[in-house]
Structures are given as structure tokens and as C-alpha cells.
Protein backbone atom coordinates (compact mmCIF):
# COMPACT_ATOMS: atom_id res chain seq x y z
CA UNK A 1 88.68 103.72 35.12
CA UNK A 2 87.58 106.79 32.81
CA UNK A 3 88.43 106.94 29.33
CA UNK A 4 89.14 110.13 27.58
CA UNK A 5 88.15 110.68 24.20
CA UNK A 6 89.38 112.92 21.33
CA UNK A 7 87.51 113.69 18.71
CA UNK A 8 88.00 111.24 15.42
CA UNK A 9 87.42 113.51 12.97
CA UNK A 10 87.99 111.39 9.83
CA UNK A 11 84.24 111.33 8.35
CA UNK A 12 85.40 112.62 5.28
CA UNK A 13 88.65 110.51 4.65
CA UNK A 14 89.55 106.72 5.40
CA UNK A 15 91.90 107.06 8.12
CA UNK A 16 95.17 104.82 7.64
CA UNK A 17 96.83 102.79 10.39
CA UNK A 18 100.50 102.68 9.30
CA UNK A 19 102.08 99.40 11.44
CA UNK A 20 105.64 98.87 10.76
CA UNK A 21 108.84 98.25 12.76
CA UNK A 22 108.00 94.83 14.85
CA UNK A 23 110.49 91.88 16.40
CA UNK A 24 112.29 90.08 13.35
CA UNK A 25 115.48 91.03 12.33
CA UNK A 26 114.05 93.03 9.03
CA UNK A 27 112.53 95.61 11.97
CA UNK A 28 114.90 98.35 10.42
CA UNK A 29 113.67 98.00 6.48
CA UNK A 30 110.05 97.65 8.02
CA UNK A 31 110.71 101.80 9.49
CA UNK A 32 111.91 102.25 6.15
CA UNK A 33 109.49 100.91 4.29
CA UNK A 34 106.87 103.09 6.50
CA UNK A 35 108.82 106.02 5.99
CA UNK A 36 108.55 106.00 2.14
CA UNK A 37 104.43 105.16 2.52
CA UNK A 38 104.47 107.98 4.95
CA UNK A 39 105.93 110.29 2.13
CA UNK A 40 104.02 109.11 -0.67
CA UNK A 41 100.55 108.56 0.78
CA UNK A 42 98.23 111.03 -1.06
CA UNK A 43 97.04 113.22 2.45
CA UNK A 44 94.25 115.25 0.25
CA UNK A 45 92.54 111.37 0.73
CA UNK A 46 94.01 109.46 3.54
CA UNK A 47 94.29 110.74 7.19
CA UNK A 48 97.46 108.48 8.73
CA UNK A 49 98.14 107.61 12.00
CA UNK A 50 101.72 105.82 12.29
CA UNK A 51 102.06 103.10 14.74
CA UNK A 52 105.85 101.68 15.36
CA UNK A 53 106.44 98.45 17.00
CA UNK A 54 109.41 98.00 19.03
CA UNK A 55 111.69 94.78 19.35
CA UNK A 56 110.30 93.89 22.58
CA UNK A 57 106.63 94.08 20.91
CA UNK A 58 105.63 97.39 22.59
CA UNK A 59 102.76 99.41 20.12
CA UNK A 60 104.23 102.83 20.38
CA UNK A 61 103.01 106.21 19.10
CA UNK A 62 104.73 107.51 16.00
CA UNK A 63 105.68 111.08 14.97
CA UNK A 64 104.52 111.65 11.15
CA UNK A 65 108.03 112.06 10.14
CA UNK A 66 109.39 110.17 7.73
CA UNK A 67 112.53 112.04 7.17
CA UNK A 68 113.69 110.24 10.22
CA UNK A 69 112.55 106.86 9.22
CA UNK A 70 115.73 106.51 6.57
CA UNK A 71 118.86 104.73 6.09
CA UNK A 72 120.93 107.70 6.87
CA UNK A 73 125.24 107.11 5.72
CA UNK A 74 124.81 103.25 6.47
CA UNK A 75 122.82 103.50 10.03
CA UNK A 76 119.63 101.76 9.83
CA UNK A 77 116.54 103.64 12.34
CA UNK A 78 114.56 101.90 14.87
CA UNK A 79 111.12 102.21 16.35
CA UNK A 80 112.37 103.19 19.72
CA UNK A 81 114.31 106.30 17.53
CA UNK A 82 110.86 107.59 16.12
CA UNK A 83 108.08 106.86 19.48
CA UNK A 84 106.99 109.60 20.98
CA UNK A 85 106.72 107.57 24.26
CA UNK A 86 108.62 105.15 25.95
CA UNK A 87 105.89 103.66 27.87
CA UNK A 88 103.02 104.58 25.94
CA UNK A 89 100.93 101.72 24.26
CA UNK A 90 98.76 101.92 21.57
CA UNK A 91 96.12 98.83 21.50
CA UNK A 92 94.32 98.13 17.98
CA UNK A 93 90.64 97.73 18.80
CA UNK A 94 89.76 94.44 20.40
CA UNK A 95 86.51 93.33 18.78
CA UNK A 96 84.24 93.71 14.78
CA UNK A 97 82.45 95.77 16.93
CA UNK A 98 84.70 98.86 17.57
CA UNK A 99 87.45 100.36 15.64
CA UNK A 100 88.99 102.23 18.19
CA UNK A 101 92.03 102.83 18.86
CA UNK A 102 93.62 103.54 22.67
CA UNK A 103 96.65 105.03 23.85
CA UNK A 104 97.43 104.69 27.60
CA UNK A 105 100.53 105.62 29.65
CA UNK A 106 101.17 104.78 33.13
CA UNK A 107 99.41 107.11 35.55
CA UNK A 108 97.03 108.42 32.85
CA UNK A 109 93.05 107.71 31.70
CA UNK A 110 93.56 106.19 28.62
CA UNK A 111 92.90 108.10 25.43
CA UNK A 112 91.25 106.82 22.52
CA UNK A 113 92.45 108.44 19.52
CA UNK A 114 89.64 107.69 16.97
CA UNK A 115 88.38 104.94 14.72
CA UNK A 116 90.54 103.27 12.22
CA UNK A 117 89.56 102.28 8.94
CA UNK A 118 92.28 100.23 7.19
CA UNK A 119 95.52 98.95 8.74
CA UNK A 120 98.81 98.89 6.08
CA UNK A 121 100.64 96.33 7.93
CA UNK A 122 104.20 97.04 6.91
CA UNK A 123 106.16 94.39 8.91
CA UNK A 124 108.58 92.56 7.41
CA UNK A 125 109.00 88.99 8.71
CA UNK A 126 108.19 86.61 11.81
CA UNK A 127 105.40 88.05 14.12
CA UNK A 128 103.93 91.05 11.45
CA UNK A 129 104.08 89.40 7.47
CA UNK A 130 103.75 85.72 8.84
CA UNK A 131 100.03 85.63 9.13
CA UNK A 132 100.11 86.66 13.17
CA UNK A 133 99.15 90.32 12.46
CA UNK A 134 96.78 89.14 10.26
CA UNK A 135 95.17 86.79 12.58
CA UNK A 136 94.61 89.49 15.18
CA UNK A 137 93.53 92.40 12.89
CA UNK A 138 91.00 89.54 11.29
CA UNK A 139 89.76 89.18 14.85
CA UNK A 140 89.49 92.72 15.44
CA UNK A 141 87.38 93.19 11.98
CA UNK A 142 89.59 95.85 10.93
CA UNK A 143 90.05 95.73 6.88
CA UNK A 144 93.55 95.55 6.36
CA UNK A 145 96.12 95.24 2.80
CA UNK A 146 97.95 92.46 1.75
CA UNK A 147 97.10 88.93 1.80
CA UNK A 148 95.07 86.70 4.42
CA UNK A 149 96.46 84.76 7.36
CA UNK A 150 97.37 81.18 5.26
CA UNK A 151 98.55 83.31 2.06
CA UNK A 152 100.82 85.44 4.98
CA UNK A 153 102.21 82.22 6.61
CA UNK A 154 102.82 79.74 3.77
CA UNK A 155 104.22 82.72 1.29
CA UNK A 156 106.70 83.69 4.71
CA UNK A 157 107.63 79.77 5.12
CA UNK A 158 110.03 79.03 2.04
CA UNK A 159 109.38 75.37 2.52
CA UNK A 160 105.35 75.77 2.15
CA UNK A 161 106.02 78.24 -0.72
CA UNK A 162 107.84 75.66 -3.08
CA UNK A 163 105.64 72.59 -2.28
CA UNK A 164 102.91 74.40 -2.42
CA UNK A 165 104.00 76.00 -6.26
CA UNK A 166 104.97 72.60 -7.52
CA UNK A 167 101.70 71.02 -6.45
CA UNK A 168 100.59 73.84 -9.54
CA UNK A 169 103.40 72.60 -11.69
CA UNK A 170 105.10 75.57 -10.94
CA UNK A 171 108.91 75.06 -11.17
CA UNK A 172 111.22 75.44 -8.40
CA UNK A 173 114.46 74.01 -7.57
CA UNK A 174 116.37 71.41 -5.60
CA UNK A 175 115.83 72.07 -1.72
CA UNK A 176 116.04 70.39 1.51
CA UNK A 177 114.97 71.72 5.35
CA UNK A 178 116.58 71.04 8.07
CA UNK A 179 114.34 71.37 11.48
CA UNK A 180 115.10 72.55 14.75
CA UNK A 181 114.72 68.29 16.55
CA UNK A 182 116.57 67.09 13.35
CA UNK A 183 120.16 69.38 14.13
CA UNK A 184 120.05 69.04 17.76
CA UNK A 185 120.81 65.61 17.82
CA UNK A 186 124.33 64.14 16.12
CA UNK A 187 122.44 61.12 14.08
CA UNK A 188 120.09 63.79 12.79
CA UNK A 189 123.23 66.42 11.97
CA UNK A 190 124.76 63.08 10.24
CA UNK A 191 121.20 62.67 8.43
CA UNK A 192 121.00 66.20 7.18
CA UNK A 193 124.40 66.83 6.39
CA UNK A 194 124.12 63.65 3.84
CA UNK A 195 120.97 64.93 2.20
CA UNK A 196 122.15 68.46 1.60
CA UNK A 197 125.53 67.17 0.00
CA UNK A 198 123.57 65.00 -2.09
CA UNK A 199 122.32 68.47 -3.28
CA UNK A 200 125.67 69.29 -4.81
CA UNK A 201 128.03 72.54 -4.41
CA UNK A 202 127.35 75.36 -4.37
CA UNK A 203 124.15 75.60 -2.03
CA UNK A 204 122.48 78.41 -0.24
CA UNK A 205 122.04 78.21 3.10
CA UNK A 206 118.71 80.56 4.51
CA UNK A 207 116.05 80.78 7.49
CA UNK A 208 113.24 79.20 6.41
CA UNK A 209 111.29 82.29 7.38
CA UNK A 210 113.05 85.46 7.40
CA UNK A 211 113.30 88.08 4.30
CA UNK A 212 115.28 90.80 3.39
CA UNK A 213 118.04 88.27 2.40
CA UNK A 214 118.78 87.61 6.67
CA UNK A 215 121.45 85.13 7.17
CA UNK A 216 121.74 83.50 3.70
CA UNK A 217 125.55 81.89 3.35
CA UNK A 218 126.24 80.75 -0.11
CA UNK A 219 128.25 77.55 0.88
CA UNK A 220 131.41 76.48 -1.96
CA UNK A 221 133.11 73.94 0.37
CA UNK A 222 130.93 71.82 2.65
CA UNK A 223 133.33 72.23 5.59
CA UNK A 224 131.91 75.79 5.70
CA UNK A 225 128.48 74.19 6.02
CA UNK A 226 127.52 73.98 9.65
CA UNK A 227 129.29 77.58 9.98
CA UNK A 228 126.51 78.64 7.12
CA UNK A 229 123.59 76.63 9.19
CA UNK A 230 124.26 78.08 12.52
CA UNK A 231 124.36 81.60 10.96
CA UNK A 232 120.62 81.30 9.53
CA UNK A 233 119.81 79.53 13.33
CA UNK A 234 120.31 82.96 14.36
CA UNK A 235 117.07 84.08 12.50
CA UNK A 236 115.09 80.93 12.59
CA UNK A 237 115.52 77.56 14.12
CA UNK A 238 114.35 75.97 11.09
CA UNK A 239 116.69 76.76 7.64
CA UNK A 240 116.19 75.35 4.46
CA UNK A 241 119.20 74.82 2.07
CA UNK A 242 118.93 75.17 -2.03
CA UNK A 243 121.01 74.11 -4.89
CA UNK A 244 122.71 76.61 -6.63
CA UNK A 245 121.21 77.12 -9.93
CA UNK A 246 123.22 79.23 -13.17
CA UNK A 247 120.26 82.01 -14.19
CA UNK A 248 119.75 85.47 -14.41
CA UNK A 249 117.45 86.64 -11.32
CA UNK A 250 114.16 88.30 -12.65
CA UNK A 251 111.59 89.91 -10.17
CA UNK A 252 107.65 90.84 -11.19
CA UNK A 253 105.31 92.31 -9.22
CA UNK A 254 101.44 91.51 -8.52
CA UNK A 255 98.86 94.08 -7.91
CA UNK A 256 95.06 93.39 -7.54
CA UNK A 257 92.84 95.45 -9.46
CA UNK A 258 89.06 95.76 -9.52
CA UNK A 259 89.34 92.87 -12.39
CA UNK A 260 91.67 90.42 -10.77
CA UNK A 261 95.45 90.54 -10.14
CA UNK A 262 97.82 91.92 -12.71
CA UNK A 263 101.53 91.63 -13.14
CA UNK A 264 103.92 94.68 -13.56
CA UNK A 265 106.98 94.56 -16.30
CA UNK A 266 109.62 92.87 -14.59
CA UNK A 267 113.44 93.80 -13.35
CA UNK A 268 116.44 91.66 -13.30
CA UNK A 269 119.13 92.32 -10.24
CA UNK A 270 122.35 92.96 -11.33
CA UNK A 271 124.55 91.99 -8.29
CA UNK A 272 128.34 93.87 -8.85
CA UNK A 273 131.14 94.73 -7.02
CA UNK A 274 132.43 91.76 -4.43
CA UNK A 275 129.31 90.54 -3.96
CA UNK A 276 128.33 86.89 -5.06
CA UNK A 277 124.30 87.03 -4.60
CA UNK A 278 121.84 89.97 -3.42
CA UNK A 279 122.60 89.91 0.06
CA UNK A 280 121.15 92.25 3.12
CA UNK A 281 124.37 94.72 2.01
CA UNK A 282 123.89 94.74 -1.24
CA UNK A 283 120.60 95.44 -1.53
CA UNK A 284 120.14 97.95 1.24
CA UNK A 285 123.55 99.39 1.68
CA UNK A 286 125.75 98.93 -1.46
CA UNK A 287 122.58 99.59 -3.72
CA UNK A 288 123.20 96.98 -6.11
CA UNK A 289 121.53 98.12 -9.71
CA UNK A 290 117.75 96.72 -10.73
CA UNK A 291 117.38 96.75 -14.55
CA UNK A 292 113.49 98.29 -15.09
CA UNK A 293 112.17 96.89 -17.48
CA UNK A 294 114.71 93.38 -18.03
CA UNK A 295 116.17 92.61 -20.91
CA UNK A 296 114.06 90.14 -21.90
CA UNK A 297 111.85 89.49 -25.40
CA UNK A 298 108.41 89.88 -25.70
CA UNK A 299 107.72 86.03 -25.33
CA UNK A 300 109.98 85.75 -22.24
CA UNK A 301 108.41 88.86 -20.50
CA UNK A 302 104.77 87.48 -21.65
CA UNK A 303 105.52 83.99 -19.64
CA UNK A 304 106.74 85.34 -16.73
CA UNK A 305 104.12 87.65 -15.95
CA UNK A 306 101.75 85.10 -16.62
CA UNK A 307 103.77 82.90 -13.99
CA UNK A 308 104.02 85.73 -11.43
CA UNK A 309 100.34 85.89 -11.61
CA UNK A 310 99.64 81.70 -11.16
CA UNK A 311 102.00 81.76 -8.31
CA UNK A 312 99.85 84.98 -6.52
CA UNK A 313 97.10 82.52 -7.46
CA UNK A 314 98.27 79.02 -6.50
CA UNK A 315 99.08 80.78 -2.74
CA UNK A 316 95.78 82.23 -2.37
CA UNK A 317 97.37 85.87 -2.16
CA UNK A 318 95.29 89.37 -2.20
CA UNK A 319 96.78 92.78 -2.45
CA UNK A 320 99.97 92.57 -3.45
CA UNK A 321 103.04 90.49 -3.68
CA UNK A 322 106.49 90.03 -5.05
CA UNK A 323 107.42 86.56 -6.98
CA UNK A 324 111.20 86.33 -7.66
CA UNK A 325 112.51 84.01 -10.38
CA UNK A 326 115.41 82.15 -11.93
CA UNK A 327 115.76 82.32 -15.63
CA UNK A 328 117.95 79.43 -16.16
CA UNK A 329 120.43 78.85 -19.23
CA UNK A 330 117.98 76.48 -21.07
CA UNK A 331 115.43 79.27 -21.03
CA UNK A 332 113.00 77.82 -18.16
CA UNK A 333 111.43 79.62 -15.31
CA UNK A 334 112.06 79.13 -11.85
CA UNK A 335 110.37 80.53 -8.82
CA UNK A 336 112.94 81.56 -5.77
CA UNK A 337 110.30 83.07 -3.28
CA UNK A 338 107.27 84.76 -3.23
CA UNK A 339 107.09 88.24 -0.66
CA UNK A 340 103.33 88.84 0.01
CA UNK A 341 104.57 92.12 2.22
CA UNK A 342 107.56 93.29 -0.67
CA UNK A 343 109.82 96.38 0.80
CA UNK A 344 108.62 100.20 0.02
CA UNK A 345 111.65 101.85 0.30
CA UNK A 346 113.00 104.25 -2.24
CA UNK A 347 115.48 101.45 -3.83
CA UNK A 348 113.15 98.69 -3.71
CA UNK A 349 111.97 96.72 -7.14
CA UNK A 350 108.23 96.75 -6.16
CA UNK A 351 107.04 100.10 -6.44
CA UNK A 352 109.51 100.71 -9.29
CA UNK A 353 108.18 98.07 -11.50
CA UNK A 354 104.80 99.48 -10.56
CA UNK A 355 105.89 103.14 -11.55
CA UNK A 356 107.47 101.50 -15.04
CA UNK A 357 104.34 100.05 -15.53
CA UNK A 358 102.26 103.41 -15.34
CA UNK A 359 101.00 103.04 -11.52
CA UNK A 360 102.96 105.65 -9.64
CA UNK A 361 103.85 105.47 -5.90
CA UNK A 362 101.13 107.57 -4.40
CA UNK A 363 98.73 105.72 -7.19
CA UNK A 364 100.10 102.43 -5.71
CA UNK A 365 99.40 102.49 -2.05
CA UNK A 366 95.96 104.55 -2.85
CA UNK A 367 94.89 100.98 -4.78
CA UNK A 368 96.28 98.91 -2.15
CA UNK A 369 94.12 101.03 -0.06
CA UNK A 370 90.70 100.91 -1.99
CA UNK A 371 91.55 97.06 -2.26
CA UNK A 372 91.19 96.76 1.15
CA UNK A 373 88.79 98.94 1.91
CA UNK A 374 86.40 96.84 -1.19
CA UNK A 375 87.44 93.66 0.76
CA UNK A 376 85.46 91.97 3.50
CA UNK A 377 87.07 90.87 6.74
CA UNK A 378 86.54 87.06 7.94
CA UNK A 379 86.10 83.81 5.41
CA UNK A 380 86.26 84.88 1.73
């Protein structure tokens, strides 16, 4: 079988592999997300090459067109929308040795399209922020942003996230999980459905990995609980449930420099309307408002920035991630999650806090970028 080659021409920039789209239920933000990168990306340094990933896992070829990538009067876009083919495959290169990427069709030679220098791995969820992409771009030796397969997995798995923070004496609150063997049997429904009442009202009801605020039920009456459980079943066979807590909800965002990682000034959701918590709708279609910077005094602002940073720490993170709090009524912190792969799109809290905090868009993804780039692939 021949191979045809085009010329790579990329010698004098990095050329970018955008990845986005993918199978979770977050694969709309994730073309989102890819479109804003697209449209920020500084091109006088970067050449891009946009890879989507369908539902069914297919790599397709991408038109460089973000304008199509956006949540246009409520519908959300899709990979399959955006390919250019819709048989076409696009395989990352296969060994440290070569960084070069194929396209094939059926019926065709396959065409590699030139080397690759840097993946941005824009998936949101299971099978793309879990620590899977990772695994196989480590294989392939391609330098890529964000953090490293364990960071990926445990910061994805809420579970992982909070024991993992309180073995660093970093607060978190009341939880419990319920796993996929444990609420397929009726002694372990009976099991689970004591602990989590023992929890107290209200509770929060989520997939243990999923983002982008998936199948979350805040729960009032416990007869409404199983509804709640089933729903986040949908997006993950394993949910944990959380006690409700009284706080203000405070975000702050992590960025490596050359010098270490540093955390932005941080925003505080402000959920309105007839919405009880920062669901999917309200953060992606109602728009709910983030406060840049938070009301908060100097001290407050000081210790959760130094927080966001111990929790990017205590997870072993690189790149970039988002650490969402709780600041409760007595004044204490409180870690809700940690996103190691935050959302890019033009409403989301992560490059804003950046931009408040003097590190524009374009600015952003180019350090994200040279981060990479500076970063070797394998053990660390």
C-alpha cells in the first residue's frame, strides 16, 4: 500500500493539533471550547490543524472554522456538523519515533498530512480529559498541554479528587459513592440509601466522572432520590452524592509558568433566575453572571489562591486547571472539584480570570503552548 505525502511545511512554526469533540456527553462544549482556541490562537506563531472526534470515536478532519463551532440560539454543534469527511480518519502518529499524522478514506492511498508538534487536547470528560488521551499521546511521544495521565484520571474521578485533597488537609465536604455492584442489588440499594440519608437534606446527586455540571439533581425530599441516582446513571455508572453545604461558590484558576504554577484572581458564580445551583442550562444556555474579580478582601482572596495552587499541587497537575470552592458562612474554604481540562468558551470563568489577571486569551493558550512544548514526554 503507497502512502502519499504532502509537504509539512511547519519548520518555522510549532504546528498545533487541536483535538476536541469526543464520546461523553460534554462532546458539544468540547466543539465549543475548540472553536474559541481556534479564534484566539495567535496564527503569526502557531500553524493549527483541527481534529474533531465524533460520538462513535471516529478522528475526523476539521474545517478551520470556528464560526461554526458555536452555541448558535440554544443549539449546541457537533463534530459530525464541522468534518469534512464522513469516512475519513485521521490517526495520531503511532510511535516517539514519528510525528506524523495520516488521513485515509476508503478507496484512497493514505495521506500523511505532516508532523505534529503539540496536541491541545480539548475533550471534556470520559475517554479525552480522563487520562485515556493522555495515555495514548504519551505513547505516541507527542508533547501535549494539560496535566499527565494520573493528574487527568484522579482530577476527572470526584471520589479520587476529595480523598486525595484531604490526605493534604485540604477541606472538602461530606460525600458518599455509590458503585455500579453496590445499586444493582436491593441489600446494596438498602445499604446506600441509609448512608446517603445519614448525609442529611439537601444532597447533590452527580456522576462521579462527568463535567460540565451533567446530570447533577439537587435532591430536597429523599423520595426523589433514586429518580436523582438513575439520572446521573445515565452519564456514569458510578455517582457520588454530597451534602449540601450554605457558601458562596468561588472559582480560581491555575496556570504554570516558567517559575511554577500561579493562581489567577478569582470569580464567584452568581446563579439567578429559577435556577437553584449552576447547572448545564445555566451555565451554557441561560448565561448565569461570573463576578471577575469576587468580592472578597485581600486576606480571603490571598488564602484561596494559595489553596487553588496546593490543590494543583497535591494532584500532581501541569498546565492548567480549574479548582472550584465553597466559602462557607464561618469563613472556611472548601474545595468542590478540581477541572484539569476547564471550558474555553467565550462565557467560561477560566480564560476570564486569566484576562482579569493580565494574561489575555491569545497570551493564554500561547503559554499553555510553550509549557508543553518546554515539557518532556514519558516519567517526569
Amino acid at each position: 500500500m503507497s502512502i502519499e505525502k504532502t509537504s509539512p511545511n511547519h519548520a518555522a512554526k510549532p504546528r498545533v493539533a487541536i483535538v476536541f469533540g469526543g464520546r461523553s456527553s460534554e462532546h458539544p462544549i468540547s466543539v465549543v471550547t475548540a472553536g474559541s482556541v481556534l479564534r484566539a490562537i495567535d496564527r503569526s506563531k502557531y500553524e493549527v490543524l483541527p481534529i474533531g472526534i465524533t460520538h462513535e470515536g471516529r478522528w475526523a478532519l476539521v474545517g478551520d472554522e470556528p464560526d461554526r463551532m458555536a452555541i448558535t440560539d440554544g443549539r449546541l454543534p457537533d463534530v459530525d456538523q464541522v468534518a469534512e469527511s464522513t469516512e475519513g480518519q485521521v490517526a495520531l502518529p503511532g510511535s516517539p519515533a514519528s510525528r506524523e499524522v495520516v488521513w485515509s478514506e476508503p478507496g484512497a492511498a493514505p495521506k500523511v498530512l505532516g508532523e505534529v508538534d503539540v496536541v491541545l487536547p480539548l475533550l471534556h470528560g470520559p475517554w479525552g480529559e480522563d487520562g485515556t488521551l493522555q495515555g495514548l499521546l504519551e505513547l505516541s511521544g507527542v508533547p501535549y498541554v494539560g496535566s499527565g495521565v494520573l493528574a487527568s484520571a484522579a482530577g476527572m474521578d470526584k471520589e479520587y479528587t476529595k480523598r486525595i485533597l484531604a490526605s493534604h488537609g485540604i477541606g472538602v465536604g461530606d460525600w458518599t459513592v455509590v458503585r455500579p455492584r453496590e445499586w444493582e442489588s436491593e441489600q446494596g440499594r438498602a445499604a446506600a440509601r441509609e448512608r446517603i440519608a445519614a448525609l442529611g437534606l439537601p444532597l447533590f446527586v452527580k456522576p462521579c466522572r462527568a463535567g460540565s455540571s451533567m446530570g447533577i439533581t439537587k435532591v430536597k425530599d429523599l423520595a426523589g432520590l433514586d429518580a436523582a441516582i438513575e439520572e446521573a446513571r445515565r452519564h456514569d455508572p458510578k455517582i457520588i452524592v454530597e451534602a449540601g453545604v450554605a457558601g458562596r461558590e468561588i472559582e480560581c484558576a491555575v496556570l504554570e509558568f516558567e517559575d511554577g504554577p500561579r493562581a489567577s484572581v478569582p470569580a464567584e458564580i452568581l446563579v439567578g433566575g429559577d435556577f437553584e445551583f449552576y447547572d448545564f442550562e445555566a451555565k451554557y444556555i441561560d448565561s448565569s453572571e461570573v463576578e471577575i474579580p469576587a468580592r472578597l478582601d485581600a486576606q480571603q482572596t490571598a488564602e484561596i489562591r494559595r489553596q487553588a495552587v496546593a490543590a494543583f499541587e497535591a494532584l500532581g497537575c501541569e498546565g492548567l486547571a480549574r479548582v472550584d470552592f465553597f466559602l462557607l458562612e464561618d469563613g472556611s474554604w472548601m474545595v468542590n472539584e478540581i477541572n484539569t481540562m476547564p471550558g474555553f468558551t467565550p462565557i467560561s470563568a477560566y480564560p476570564k480570570m486569566w484576562e482579569a489577571s493580565g494574561v489575555p486569551y491569545p497570551e493564554l493558550i500561547d503559554r499553555l503552548l510553550q509549557a508543553a512544548l518546554r515539557r518532556p514526554t514519558g516519567l517526569r
